[in-house]
N, C-alpha and C. Protein backbone atom coordinates (compact mmCIF):
# COMPACT_ATOMS: atom_id res chain seq x y z
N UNK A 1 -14.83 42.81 -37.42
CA UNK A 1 -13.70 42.01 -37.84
C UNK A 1 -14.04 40.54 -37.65
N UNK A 2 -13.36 39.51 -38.56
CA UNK A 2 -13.85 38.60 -38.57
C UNK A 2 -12.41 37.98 -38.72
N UNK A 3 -12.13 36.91 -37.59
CA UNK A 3 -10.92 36.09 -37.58
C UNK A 3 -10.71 34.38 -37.77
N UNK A 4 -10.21 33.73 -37.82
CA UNK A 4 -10.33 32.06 -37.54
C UNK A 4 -9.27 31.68 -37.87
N UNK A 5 -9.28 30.44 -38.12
CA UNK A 5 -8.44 29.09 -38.15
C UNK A 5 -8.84 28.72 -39.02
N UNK A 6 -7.87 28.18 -40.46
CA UNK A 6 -8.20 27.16 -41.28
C UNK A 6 -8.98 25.63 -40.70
N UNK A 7 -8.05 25.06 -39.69
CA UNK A 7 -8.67 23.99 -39.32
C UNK A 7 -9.57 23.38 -38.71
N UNK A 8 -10.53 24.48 -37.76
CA UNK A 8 -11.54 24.93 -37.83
C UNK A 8 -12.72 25.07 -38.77
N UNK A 9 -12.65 24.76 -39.84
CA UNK A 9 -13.63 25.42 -41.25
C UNK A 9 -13.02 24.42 -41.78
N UNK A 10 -14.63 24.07 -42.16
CA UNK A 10 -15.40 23.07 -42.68
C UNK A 10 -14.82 22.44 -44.28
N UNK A 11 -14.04 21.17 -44.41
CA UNK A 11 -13.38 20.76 -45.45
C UNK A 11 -14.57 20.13 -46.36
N UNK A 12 -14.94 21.14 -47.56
CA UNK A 12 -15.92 20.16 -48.41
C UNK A 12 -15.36 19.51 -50.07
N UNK A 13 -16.20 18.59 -50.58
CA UNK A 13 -15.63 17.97 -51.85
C UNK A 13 -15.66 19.59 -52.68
N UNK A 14 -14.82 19.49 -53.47
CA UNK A 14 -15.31 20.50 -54.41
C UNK A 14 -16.32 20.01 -55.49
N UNK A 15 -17.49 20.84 -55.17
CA UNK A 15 -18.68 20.62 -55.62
C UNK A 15 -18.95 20.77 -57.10
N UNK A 16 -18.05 20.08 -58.51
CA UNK A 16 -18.10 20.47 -59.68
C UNK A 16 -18.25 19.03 -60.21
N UNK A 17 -18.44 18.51 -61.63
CA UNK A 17 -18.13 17.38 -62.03
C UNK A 17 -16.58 17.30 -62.59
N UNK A 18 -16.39 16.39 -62.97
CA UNK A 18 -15.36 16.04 -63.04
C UNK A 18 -14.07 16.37 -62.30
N UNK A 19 -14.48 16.59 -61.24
CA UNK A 19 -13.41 17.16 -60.28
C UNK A 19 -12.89 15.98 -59.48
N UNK A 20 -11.34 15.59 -59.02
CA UNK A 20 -11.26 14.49 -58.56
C UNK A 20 -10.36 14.92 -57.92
N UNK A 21 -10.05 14.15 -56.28
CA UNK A 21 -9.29 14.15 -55.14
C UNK A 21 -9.11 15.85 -54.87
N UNK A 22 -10.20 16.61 -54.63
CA UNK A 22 -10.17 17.78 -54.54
C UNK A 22 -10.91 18.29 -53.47
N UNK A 23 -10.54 19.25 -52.32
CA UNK A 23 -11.20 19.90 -51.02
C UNK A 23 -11.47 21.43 -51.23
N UNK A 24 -12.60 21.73 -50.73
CA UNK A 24 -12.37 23.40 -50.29
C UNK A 24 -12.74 23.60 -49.21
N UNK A 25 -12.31 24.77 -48.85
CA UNK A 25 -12.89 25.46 -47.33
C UNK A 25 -13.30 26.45 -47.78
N UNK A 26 -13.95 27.31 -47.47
CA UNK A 26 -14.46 28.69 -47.49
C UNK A 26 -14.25 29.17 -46.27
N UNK A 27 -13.11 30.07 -46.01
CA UNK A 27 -11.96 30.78 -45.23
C UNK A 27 -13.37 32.32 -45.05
N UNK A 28 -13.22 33.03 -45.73
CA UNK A 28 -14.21 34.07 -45.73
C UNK A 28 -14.99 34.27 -47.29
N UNK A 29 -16.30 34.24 -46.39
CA UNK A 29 -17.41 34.16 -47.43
C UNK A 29 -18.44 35.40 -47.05
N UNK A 30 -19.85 35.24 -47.84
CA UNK A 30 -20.85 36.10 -47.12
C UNK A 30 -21.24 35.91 -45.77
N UNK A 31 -21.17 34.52 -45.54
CA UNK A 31 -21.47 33.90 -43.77
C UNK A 31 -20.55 35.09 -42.69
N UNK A 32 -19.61 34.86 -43.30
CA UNK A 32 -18.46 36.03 -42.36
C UNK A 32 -19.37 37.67 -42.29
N UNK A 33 -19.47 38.30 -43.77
CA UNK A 33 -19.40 39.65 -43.83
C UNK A 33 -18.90 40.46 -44.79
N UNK A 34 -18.24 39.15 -45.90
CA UNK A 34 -17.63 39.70 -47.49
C UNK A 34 -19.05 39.79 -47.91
N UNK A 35 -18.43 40.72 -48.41
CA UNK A 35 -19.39 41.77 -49.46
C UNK A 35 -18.89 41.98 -50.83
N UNK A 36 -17.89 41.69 -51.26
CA UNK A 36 -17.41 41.75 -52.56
C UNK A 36 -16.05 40.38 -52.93
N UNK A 37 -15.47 40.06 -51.75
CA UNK A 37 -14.67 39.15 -52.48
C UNK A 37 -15.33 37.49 -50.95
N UNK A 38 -14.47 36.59 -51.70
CA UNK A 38 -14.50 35.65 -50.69
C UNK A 38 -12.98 34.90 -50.73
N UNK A 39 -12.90 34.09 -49.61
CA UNK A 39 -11.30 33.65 -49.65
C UNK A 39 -11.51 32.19 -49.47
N UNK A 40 -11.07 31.22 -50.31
CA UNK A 40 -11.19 29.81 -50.39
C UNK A 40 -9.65 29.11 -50.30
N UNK A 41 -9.72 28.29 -49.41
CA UNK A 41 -8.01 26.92 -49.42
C UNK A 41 -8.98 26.13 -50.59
N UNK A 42 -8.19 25.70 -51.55
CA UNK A 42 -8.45 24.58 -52.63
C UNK A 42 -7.08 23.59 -52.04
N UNK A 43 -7.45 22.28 -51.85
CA UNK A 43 -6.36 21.54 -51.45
C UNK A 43 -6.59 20.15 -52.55
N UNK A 44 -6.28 20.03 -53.75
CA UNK A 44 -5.99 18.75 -54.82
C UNK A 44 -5.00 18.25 -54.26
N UNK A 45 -5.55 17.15 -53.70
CA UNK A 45 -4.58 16.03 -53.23
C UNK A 45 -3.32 15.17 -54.47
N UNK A 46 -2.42 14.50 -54.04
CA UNK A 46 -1.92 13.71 -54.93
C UNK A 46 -2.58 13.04 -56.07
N UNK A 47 -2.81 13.33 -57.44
CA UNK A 47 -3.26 12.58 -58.34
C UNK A 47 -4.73 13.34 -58.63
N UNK A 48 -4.94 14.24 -58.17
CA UNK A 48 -6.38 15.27 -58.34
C UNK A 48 -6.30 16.29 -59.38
N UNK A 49 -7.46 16.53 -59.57
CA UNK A 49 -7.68 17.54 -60.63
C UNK A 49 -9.04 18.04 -60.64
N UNK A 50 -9.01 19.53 -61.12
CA UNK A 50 -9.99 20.13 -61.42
C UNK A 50 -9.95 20.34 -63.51
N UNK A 51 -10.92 19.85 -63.75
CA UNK A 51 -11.22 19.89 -65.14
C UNK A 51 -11.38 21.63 -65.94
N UNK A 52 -11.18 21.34 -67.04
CA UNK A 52 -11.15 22.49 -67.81
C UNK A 52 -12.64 23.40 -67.85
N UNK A 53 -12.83 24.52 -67.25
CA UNK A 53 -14.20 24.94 -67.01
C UNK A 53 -14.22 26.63 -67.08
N UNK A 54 -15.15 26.93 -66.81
CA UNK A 54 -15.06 28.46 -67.05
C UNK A 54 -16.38 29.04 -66.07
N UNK A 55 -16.39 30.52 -65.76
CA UNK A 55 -18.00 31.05 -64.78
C UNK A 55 -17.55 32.08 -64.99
N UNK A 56 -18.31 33.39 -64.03
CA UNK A 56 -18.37 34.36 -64.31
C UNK A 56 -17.35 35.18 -62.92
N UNK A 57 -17.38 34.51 -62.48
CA UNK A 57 -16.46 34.97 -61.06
C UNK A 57 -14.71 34.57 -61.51
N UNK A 58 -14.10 36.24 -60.93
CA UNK A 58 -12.99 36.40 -61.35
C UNK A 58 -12.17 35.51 -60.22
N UNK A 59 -10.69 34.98 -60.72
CA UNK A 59 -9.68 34.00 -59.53
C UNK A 59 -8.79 34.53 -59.42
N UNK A 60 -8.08 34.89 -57.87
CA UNK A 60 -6.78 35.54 -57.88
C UNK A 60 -6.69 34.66 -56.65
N UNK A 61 -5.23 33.91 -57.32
CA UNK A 61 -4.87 32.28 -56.67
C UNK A 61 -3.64 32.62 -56.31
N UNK A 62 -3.07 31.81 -55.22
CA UNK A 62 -1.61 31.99 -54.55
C UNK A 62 -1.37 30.86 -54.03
N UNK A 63 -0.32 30.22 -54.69
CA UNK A 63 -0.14 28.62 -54.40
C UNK A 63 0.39 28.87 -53.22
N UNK A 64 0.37 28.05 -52.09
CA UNK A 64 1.07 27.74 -50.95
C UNK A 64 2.05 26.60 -50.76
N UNK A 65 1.40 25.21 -51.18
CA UNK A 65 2.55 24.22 -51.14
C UNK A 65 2.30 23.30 -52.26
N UNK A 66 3.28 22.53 -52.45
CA UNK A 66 2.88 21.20 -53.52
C UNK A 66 3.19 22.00 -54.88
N UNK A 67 2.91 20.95 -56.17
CA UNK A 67 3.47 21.56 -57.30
C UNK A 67 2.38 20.85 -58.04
N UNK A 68 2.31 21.71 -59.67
CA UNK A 68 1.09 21.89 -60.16
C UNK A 68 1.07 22.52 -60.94
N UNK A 69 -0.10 21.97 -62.28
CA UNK A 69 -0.39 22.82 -63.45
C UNK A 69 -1.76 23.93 -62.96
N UNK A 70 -1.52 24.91 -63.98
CA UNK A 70 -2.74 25.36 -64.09
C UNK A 70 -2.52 25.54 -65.83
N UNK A 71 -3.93 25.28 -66.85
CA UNK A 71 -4.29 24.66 -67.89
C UNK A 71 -5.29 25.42 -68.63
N UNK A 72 -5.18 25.88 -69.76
CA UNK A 72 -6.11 26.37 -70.82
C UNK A 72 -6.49 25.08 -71.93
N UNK A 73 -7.09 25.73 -72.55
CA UNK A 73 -7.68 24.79 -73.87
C UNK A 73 -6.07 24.40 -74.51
N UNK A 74 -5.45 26.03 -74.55
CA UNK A 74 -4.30 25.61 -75.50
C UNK A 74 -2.35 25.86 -74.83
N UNK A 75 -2.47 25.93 -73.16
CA UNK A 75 -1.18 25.88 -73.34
C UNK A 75 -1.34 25.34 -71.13
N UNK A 76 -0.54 25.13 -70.63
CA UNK A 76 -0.53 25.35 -69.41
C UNK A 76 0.78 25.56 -68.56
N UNK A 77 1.28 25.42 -67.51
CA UNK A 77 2.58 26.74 -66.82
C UNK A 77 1.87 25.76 -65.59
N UNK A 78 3.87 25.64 -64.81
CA UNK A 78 4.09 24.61 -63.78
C UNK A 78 3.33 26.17 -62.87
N UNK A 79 3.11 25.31 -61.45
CA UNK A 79 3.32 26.35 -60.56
C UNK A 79 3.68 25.42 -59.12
N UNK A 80 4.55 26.54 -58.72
CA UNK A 80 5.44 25.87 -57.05
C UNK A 80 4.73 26.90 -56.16
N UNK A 81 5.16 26.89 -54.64
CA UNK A 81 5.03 27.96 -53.58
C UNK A 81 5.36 29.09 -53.92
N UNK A 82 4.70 30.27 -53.76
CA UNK A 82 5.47 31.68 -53.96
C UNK A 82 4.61 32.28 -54.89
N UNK A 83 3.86 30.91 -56.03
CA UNK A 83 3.45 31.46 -57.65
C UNK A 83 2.01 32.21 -57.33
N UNK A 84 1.36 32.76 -57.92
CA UNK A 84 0.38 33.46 -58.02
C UNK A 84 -0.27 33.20 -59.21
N UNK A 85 -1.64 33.69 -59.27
CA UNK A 85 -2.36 33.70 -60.76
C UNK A 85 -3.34 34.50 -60.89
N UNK A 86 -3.48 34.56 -61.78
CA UNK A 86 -4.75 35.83 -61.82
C UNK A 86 -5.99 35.11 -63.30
N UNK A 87 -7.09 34.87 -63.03
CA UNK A 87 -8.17 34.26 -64.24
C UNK A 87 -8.90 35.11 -64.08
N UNK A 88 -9.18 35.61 -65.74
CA UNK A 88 -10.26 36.58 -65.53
C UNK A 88 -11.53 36.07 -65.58
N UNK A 89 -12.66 36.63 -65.94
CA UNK A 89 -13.96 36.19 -65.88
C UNK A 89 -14.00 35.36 -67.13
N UNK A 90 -15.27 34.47 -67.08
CA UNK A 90 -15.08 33.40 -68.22
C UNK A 90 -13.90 33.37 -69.05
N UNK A 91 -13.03 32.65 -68.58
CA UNK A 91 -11.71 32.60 -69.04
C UNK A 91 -11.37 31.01 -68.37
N UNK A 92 -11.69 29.67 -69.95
CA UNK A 92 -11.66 28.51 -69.13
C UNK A 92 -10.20 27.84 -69.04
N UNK A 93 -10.12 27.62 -67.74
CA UNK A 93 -8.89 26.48 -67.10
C UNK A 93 -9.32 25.79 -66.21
N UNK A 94 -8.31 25.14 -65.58
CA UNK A 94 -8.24 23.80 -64.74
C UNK A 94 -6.87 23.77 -64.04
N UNK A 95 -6.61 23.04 -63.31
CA UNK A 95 -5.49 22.55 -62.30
C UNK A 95 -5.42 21.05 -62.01
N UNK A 96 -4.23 20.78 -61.82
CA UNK A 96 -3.96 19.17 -61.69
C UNK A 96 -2.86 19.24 -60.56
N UNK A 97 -2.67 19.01 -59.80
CA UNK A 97 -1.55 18.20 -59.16
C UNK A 97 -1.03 17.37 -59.69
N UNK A 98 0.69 17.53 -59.89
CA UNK A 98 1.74 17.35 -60.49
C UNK A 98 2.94 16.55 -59.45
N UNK A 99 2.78 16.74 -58.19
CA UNK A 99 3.45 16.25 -57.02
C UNK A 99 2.91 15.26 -56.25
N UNK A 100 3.99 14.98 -55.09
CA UNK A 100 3.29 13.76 -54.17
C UNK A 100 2.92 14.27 -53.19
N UNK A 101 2.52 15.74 -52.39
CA UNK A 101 1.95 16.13 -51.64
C UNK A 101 0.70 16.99 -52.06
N UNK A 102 -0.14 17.52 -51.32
CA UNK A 102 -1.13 18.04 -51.41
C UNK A 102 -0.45 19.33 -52.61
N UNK A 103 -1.63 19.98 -53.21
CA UNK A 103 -1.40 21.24 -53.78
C UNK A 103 -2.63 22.28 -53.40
N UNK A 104 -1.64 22.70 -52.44
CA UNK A 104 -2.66 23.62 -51.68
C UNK A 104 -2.26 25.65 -52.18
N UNK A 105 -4.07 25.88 -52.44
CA UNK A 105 -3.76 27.26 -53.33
C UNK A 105 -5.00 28.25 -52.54
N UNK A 106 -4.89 28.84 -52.01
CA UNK A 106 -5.72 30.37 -51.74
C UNK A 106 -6.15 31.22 -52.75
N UNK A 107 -7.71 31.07 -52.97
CA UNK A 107 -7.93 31.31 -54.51
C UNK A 107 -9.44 32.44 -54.05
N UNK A 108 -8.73 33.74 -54.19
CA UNK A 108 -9.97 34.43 -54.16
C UNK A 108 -11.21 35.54 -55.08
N UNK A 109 -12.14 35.20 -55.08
CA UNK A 109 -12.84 34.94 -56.09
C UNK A 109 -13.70 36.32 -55.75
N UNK A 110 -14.85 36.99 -56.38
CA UNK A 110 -15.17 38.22 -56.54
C UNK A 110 -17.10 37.44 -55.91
N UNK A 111 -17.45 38.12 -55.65
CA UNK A 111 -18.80 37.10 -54.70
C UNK A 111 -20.29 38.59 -56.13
């Protein structure tokens, strides 16, 4: 078993281009002992965004706080606390923060 603390674990830029005012942690990864999924905090600060992109790793996201798009080529849908999402594999979107606090989302991805 493998336990921790968000605040504890390590806040990095999110490592993409065009990505702006954006953090991740890697909560549980292979370092831990996942073997098939991993668990990431994405925290887009006020005025941040992740650009329109696509990969091969599936996203099953669960907003926690703050408010926020998530974005296709051709349509995009608010999301608050409570919301969930599901992206399948190469299937391109993006996210923006829409609010004046952080938009913090638990987004776990298939390793």
């Amino acid at each position: 078993m493998y336990a921790g603390k968000t605040k504890e674990v390590k806040v990095d830029r999110l490592p993409m281009e065009g990505v702006k005012n954006t953090a991740i942690q890697w909560l549980i990864s292979e370092k831990e002992g996942a073997k098939k999924f991993a668990m990431r905090l994405v925290s887009i600060k006020k005025g941040g965004a992740i650009p329109l992109h696509s990969h091969p790793q599936i996203h099953e996201q669960y907003v926690l706080k703050g408010n926020g798009v998530i974005f296709t080529k051709d349509s995009e849908r608010e999301l608050s606390p409570g919301d969930f999402v599901f992206v399948d594999e190469n299937e391109a979107h993006g996210m923006r923060n829409t609010g004046d606090e952080d938009f913090d989302i638990i987004c776990c991805v298939n390793l």
